[in-house]
Protein backbone atom coordinates (compact mmCIF):
# COMPACT_ATOMS: atom_id res chain seq x y z
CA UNK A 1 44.49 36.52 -21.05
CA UNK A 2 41.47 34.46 -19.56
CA UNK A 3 38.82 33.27 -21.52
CA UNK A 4 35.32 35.35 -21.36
CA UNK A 5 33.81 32.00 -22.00
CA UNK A 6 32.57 29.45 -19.50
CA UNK A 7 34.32 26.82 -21.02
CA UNK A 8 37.13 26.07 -22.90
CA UNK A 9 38.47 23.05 -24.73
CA UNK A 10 42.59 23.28 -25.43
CA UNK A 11 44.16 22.10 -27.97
CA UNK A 12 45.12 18.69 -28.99
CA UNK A 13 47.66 16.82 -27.34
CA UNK A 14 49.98 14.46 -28.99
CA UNK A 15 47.48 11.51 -28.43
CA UNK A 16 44.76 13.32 -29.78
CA UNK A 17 42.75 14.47 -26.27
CA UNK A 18 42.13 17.95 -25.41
CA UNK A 19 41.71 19.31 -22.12
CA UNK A 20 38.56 20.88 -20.67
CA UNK A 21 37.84 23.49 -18.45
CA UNK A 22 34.77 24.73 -17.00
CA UNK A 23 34.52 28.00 -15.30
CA UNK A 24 38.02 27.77 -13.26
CA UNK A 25 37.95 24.31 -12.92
CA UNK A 26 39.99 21.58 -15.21
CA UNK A 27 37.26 18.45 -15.67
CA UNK A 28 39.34 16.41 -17.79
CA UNK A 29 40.74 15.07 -21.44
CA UNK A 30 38.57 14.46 -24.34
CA UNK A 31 39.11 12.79 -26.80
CA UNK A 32 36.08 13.60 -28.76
CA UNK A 33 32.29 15.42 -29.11
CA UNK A 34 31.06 12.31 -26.40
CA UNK A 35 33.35 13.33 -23.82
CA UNK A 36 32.76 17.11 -23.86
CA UNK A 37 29.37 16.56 -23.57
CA UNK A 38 29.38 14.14 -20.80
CA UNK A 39 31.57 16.96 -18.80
CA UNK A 40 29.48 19.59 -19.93
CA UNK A 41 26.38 17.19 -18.46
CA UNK A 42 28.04 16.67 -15.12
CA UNK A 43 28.70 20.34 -14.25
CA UNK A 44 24.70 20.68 -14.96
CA UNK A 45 23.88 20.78 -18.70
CA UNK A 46 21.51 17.74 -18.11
CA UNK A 47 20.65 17.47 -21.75
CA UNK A 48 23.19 18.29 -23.63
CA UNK A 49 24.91 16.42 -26.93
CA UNK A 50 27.29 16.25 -29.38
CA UNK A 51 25.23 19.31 -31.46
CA UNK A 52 24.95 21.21 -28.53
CA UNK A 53 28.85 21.48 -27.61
CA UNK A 54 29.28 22.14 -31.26
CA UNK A 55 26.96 24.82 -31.87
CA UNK A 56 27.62 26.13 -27.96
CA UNK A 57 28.84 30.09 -28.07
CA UNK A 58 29.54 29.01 -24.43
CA UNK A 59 32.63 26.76 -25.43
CA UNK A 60 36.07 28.48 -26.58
CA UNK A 61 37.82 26.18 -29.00
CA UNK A 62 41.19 26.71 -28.50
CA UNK A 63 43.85 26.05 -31.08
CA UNK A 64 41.35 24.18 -33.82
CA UNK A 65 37.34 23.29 -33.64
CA UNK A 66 35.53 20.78 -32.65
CA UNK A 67 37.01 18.75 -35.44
CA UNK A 68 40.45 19.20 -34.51
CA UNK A 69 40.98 16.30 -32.76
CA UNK A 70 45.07 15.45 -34.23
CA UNK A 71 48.10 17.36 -32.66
């Protein structure tokens, strides 16, 4: 089932990074709040920080929040 959300961040990998989508596109690994924002900022989201992506309805956390950053 696809996400009704514009952007989704998987869950953990062994090493700790979780992979990010936006819209139908894969941007790459995070491996914290820093990185989703910086994705988030170069698909557009000029401003955006490490409050924003958490408090986002936009984002789909996907197996754990945006604290779960441990396999």
């Amino acid at each position: 089932m696809a996400s009704d959300k514009p952007v989704v961040v998987y869950p953990p990998a062994e090493d700790g990074g979780r992979r990010v989508r936006v819209g139908d596109r894969f941007v790459g690994i995070a491996y914290g709040l820093l990185d989703v924002a910086a994705f988030l900022q170069e698909a557009g989201l000029q401003n955006w920080n490490e409050m924003d992506v958490v408090r986002s309805a936009l984002i789909e956390w996907s197996g754990g929040g945006p604290d779960a950053w441990e396999s």
